[in-house]
N, C-alpha and C. Protein backbone atom coordinates (compact mmCIF):
# COMPACT_ATOMS: atom_id res chain seq x y z
N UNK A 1 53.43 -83.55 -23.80
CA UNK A 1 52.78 -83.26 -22.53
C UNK A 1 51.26 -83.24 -22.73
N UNK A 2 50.47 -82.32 -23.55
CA UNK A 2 49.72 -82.28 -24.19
C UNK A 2 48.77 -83.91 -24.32
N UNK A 3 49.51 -84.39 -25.65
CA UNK A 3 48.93 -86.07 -25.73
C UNK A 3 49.20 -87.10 -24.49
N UNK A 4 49.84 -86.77 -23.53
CA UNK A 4 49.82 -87.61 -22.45
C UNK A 4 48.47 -87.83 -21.67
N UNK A 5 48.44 -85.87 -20.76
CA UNK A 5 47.47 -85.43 -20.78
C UNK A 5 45.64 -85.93 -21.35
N UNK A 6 45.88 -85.53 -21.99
CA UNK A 6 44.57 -85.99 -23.10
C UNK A 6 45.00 -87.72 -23.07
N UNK A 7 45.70 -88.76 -23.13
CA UNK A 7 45.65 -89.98 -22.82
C UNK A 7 45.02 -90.69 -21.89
N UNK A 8 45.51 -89.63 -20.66
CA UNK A 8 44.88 -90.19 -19.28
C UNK A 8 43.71 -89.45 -19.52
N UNK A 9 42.97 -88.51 -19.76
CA UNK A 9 41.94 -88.44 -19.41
C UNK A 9 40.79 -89.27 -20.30
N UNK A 10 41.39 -89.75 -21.33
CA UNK A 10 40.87 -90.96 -22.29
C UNK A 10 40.71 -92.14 -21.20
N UNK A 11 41.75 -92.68 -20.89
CA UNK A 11 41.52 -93.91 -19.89
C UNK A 11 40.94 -93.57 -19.08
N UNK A 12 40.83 -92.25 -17.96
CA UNK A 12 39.95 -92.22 -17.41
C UNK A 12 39.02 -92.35 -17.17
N UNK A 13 38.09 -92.02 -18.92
CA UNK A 13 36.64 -91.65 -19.36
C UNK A 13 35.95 -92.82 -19.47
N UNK A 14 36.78 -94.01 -20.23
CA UNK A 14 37.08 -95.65 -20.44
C UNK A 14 37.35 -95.96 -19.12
N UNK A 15 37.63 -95.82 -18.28
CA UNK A 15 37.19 -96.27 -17.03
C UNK A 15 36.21 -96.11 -16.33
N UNK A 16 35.79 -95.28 -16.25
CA UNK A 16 34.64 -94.47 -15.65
C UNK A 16 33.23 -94.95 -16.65
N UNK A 17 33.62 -95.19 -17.56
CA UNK A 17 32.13 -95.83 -18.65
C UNK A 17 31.78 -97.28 -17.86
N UNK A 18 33.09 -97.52 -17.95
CA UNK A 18 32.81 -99.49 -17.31
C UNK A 18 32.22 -99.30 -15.91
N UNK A 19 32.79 -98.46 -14.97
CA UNK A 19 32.00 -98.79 -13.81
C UNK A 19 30.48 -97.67 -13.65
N UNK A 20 30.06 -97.03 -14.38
CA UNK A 20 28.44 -96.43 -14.56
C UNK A 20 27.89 -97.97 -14.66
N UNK A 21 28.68 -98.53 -15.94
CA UNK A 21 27.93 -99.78 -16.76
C UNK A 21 27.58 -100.46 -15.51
N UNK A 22 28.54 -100.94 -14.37
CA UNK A 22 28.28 -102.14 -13.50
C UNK A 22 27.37 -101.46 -12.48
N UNK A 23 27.52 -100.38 -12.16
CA UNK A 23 26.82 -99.85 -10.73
C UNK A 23 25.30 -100.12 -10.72
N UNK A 24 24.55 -100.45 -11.73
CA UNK A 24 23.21 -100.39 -11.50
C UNK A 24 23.02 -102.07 -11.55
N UNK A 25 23.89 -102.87 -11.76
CA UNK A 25 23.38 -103.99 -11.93
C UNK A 25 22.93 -104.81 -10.33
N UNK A 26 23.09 -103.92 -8.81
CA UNK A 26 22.98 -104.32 -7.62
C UNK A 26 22.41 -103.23 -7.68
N UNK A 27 21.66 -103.39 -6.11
CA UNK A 27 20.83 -102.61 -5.48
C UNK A 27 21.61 -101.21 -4.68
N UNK A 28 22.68 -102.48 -4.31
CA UNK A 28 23.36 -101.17 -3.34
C UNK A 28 24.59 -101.95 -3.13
N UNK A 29 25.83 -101.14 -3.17
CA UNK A 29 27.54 -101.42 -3.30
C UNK A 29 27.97 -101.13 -2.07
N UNK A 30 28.75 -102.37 -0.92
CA UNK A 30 29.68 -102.06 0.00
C UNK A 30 30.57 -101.08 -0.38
N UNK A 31 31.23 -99.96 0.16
CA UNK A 31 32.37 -99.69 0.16
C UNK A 31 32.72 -98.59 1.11
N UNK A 32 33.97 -97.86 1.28
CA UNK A 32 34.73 -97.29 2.30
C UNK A 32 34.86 -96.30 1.33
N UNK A 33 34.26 -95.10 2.45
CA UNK A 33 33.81 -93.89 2.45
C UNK A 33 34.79 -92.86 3.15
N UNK A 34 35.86 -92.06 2.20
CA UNK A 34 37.02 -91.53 2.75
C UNK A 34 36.54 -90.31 3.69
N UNK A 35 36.86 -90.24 4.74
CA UNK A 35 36.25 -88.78 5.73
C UNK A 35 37.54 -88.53 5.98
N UNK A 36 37.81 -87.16 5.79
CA UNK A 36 39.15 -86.33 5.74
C UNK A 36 40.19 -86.94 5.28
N UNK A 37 41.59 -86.40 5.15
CA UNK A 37 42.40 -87.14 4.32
C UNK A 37 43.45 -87.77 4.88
N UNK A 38 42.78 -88.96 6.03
CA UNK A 38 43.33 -90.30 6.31
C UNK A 38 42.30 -91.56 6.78
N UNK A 39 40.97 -91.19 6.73
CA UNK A 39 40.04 -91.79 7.63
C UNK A 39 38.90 -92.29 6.49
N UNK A 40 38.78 -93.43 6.82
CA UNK A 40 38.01 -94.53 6.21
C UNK A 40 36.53 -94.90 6.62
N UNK A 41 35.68 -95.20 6.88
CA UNK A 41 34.72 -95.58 7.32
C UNK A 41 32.95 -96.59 6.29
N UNK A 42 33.26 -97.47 6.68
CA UNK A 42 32.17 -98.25 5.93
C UNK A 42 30.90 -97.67 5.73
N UNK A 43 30.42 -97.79 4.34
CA UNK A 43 29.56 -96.87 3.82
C UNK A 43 29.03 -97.89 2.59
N UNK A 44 27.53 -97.68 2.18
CA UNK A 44 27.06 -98.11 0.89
C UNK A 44 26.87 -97.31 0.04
N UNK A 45 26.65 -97.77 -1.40
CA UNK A 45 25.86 -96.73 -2.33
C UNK A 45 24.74 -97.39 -2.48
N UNK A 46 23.77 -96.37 -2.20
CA UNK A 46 22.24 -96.54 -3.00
C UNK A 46 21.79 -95.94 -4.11
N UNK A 47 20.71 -96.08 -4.83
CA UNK A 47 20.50 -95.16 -5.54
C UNK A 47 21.81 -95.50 -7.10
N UNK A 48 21.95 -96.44 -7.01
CA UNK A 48 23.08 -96.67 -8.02
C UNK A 48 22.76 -96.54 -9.62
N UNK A 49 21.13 -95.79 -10.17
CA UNK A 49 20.96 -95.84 -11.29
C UNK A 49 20.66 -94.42 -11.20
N UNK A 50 21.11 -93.46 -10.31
CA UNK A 50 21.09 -92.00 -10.36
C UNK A 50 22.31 -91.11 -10.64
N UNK A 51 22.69 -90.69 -11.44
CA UNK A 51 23.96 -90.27 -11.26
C UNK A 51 23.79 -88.38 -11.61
N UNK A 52 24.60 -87.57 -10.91
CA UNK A 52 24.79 -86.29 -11.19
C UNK A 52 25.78 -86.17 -12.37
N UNK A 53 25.67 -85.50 -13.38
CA UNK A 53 26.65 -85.44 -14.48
C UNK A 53 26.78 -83.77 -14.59
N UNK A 54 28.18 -83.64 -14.98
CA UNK A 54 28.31 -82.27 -14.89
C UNK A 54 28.72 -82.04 -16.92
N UNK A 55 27.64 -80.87 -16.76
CA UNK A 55 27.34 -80.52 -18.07
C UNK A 55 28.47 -79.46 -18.80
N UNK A 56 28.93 -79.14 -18.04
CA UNK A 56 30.09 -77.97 -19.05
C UNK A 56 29.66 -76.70 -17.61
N UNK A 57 30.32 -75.75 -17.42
CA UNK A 57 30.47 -74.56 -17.00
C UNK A 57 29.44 -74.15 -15.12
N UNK A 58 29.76 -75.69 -14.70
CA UNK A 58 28.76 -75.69 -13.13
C UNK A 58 27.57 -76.05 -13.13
N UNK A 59 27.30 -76.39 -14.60
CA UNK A 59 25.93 -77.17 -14.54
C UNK A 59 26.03 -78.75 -14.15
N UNK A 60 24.72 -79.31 -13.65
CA UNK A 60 25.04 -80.52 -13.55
C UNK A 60 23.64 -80.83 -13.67
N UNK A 61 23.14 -82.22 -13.84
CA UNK A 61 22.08 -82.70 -14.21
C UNK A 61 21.77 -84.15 -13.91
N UNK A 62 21.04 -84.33 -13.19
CA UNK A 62 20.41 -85.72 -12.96
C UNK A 62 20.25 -86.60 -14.40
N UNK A 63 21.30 -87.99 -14.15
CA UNK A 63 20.53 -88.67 -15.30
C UNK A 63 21.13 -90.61 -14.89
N UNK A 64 20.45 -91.04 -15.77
CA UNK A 64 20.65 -92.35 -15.25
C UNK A 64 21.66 -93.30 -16.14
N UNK A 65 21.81 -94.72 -15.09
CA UNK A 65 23.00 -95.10 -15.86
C UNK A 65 23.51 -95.04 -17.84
N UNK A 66 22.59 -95.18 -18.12
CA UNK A 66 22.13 -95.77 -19.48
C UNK A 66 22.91 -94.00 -20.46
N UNK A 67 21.84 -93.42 -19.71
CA UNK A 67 22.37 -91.85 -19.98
C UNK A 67 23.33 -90.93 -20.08
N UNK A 68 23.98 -91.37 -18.82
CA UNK A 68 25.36 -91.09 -18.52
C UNK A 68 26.27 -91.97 -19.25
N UNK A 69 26.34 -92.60 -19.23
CA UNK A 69 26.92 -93.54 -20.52
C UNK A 69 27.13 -93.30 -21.74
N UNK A 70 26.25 -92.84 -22.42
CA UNK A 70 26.21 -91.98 -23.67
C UNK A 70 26.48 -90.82 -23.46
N UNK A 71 26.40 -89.86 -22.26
CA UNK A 71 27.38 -88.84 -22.56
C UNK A 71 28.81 -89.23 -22.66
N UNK A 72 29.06 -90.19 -21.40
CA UNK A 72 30.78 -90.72 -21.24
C UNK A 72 31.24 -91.07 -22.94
N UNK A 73 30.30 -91.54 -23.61
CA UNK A 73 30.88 -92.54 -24.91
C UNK A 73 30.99 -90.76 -25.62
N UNK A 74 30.02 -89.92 -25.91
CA UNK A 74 30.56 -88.93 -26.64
C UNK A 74 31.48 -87.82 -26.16
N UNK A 75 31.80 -88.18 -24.64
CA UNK A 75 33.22 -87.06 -24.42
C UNK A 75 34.44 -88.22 -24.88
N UNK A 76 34.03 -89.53 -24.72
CA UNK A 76 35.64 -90.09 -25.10
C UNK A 76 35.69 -90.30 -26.80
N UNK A 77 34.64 -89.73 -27.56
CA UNK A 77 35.13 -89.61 -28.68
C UNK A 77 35.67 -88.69 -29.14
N UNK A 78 35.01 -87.15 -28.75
CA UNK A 78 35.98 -86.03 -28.52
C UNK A 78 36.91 -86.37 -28.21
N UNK A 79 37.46 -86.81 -26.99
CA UNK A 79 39.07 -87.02 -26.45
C UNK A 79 39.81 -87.57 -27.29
N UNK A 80 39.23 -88.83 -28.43
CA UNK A 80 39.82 -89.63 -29.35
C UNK A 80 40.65 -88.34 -30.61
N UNK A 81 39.25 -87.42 -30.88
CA UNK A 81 39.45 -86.24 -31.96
C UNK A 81 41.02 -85.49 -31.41
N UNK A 82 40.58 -85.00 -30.07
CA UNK A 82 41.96 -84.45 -29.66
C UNK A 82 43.00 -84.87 -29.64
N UNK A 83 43.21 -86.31 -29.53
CA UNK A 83 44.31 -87.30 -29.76
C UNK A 83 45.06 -87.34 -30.67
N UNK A 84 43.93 -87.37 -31.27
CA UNK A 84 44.44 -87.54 -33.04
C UNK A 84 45.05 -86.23 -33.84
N UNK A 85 44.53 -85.06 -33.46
CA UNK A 85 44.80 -83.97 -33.88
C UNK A 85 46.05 -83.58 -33.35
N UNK A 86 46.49 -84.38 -31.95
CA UNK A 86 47.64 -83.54 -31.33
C UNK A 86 48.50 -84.78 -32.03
N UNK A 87 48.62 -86.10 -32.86
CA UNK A 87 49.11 -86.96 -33.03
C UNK A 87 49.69 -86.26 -34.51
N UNK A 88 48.72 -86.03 -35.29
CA UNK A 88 49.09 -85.47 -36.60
C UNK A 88 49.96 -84.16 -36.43
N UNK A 89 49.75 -83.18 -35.30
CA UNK A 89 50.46 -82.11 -35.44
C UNK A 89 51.90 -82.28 -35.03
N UNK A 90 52.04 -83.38 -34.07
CA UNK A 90 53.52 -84.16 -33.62
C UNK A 90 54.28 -84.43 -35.32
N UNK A 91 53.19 -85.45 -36.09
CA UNK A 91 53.72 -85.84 -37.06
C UNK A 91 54.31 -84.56 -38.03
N UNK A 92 53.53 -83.58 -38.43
CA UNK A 92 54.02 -82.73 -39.53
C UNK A 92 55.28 -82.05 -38.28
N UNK A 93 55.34 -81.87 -37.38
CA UNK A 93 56.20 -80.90 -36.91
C UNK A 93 57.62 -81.83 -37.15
N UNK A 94 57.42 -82.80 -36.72
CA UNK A 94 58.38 -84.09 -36.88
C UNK A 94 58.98 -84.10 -38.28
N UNK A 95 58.16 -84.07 -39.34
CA UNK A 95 58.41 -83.94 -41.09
C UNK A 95 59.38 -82.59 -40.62
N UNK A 96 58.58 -81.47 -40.42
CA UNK A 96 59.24 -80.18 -40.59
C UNK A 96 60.57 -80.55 -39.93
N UNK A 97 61.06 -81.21 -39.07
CA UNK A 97 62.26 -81.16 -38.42
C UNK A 97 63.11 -81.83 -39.01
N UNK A 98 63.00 -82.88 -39.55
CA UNK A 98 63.38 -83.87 -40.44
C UNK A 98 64.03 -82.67 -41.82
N UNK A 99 63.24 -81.94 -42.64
CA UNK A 99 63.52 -81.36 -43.56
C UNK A 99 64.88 -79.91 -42.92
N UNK A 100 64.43 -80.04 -41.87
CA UNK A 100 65.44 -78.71 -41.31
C UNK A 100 66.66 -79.49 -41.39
N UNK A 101 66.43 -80.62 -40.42
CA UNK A 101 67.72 -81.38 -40.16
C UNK A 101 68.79 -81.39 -41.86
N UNK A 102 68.47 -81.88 -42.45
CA UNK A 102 68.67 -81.94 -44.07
C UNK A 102 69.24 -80.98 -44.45
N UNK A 103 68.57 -80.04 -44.11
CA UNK A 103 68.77 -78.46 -45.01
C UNK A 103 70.52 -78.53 -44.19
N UNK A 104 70.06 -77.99 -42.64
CA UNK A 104 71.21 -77.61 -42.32
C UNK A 104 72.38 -79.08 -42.32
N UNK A 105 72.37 -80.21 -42.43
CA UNK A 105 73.43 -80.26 -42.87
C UNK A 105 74.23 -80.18 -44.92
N UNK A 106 72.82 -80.41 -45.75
CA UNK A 106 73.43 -79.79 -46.33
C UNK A 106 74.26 -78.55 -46.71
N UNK A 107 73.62 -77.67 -46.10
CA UNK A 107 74.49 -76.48 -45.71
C UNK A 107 75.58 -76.05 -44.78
N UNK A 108 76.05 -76.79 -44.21
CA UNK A 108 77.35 -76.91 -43.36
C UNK A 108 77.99 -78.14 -43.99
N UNK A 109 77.71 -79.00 -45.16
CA UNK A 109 78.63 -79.55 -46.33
C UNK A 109 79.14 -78.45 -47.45
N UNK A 110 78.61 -76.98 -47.70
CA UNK A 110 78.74 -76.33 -48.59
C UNK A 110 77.77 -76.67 -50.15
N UNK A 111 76.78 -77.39 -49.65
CA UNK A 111 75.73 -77.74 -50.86
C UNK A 111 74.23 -77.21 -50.28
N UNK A 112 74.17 -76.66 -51.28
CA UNK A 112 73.02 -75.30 -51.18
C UNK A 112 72.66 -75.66 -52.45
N UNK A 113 71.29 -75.99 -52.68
CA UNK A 113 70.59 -75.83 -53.75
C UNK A 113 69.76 -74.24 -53.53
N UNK A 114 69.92 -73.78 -54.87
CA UNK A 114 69.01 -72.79 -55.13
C UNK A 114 68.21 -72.84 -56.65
N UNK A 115 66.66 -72.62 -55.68
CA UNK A 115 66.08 -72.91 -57.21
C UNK A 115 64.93 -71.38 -57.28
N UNK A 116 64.74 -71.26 -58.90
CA UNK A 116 64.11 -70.43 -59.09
C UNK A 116 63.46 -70.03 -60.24
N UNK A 117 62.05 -70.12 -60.14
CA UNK A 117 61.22 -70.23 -61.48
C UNK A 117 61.96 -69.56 -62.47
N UNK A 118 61.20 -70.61 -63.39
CA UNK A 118 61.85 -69.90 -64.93
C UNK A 118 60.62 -69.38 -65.83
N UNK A 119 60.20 -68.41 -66.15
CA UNK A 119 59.08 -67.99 -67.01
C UNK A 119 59.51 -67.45 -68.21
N UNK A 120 59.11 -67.79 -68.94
CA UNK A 120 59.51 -67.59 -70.51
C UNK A 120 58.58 -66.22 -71.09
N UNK A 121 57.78 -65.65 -70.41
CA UNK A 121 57.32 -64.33 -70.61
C UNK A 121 58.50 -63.10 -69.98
N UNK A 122 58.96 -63.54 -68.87
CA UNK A 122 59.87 -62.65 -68.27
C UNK A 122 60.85 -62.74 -69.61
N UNK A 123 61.56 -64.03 -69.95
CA UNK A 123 62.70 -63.85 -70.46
C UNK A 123 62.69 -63.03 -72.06
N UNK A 124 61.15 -63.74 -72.69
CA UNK A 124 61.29 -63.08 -73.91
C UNK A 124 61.28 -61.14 -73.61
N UNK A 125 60.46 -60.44 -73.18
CA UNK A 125 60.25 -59.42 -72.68
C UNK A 125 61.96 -58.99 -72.56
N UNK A 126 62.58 -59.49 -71.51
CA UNK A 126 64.07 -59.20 -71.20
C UNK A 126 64.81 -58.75 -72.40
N UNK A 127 64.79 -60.48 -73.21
CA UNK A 127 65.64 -60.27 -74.74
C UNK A 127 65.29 -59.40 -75.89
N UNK A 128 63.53 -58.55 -75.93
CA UNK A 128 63.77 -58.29 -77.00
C UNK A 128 64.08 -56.30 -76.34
N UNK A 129 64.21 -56.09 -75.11
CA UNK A 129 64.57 -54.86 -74.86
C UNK A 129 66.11 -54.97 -74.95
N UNK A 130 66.64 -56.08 -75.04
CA UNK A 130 68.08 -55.81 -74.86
C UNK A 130 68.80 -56.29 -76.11
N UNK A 131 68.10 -57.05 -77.03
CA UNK A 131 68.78 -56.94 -78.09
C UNK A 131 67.81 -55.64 -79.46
């Protein structure tokens, strides 16, 4: 759930980089401007090398395409870090399950290994109190 999560908001971020990239290359972009939630109405963007970026915790900050861009490229490398971290922790949990799986059916065959250090200080100590 987790790495899904964090997937889409990867493609998101990778989406959202490509169109900062294109928006400044025109002056100003046709498009339809949603007013309430069924209503459409024709609208431009101006101003297409200004963008508001939100900084962490309600801050936000004027900055331009070029700018915003390089923040987008270092949150989707973070997102990459989180990826990866939730990818490796899938993997060892996966190992760990794998080794359970094992255990318990060796143990519902009646084969139980038991192992247990052998130290040769314990044993001499042992033998010469008992013989």
């Amino acid at each position: 759930a987790d790495l899904a999560r964090v997937q889409g908001f990867f493609a998101d971020n990778a989406a959202l980089v490509n169109l900062v990239q294109r928006l400044p290359d025109e002056l100003s972009h046709q498009i339809m401007v949603p007013f309430g939630g069924a209503a459409f109405f024709p609208g431009s963007l101006i101003h297409t090398n200004e963008l508001l970026v939100l900084l962490g915790d309600g801050y936000y900050a004027d900055r331009s395409a070029k700018q915003t861009t390089e923040i987008l490229h270092r949150r989707g490398m973070e997102l990459e870090a989180q990826m990866e971290a939730i990818k490796a922790t899938i993997s060892d949990l996966e190992a760990e399950a794998k080794f359970f799986e094992s255990t318990a059916a060796e143990a519902s065959e009646g084969l139980v290994e038991i192992r247990e250090e052998y130290d040769e200080e314990d044993t001499e100590i042992l033998s010469s109190k008992t013989g």
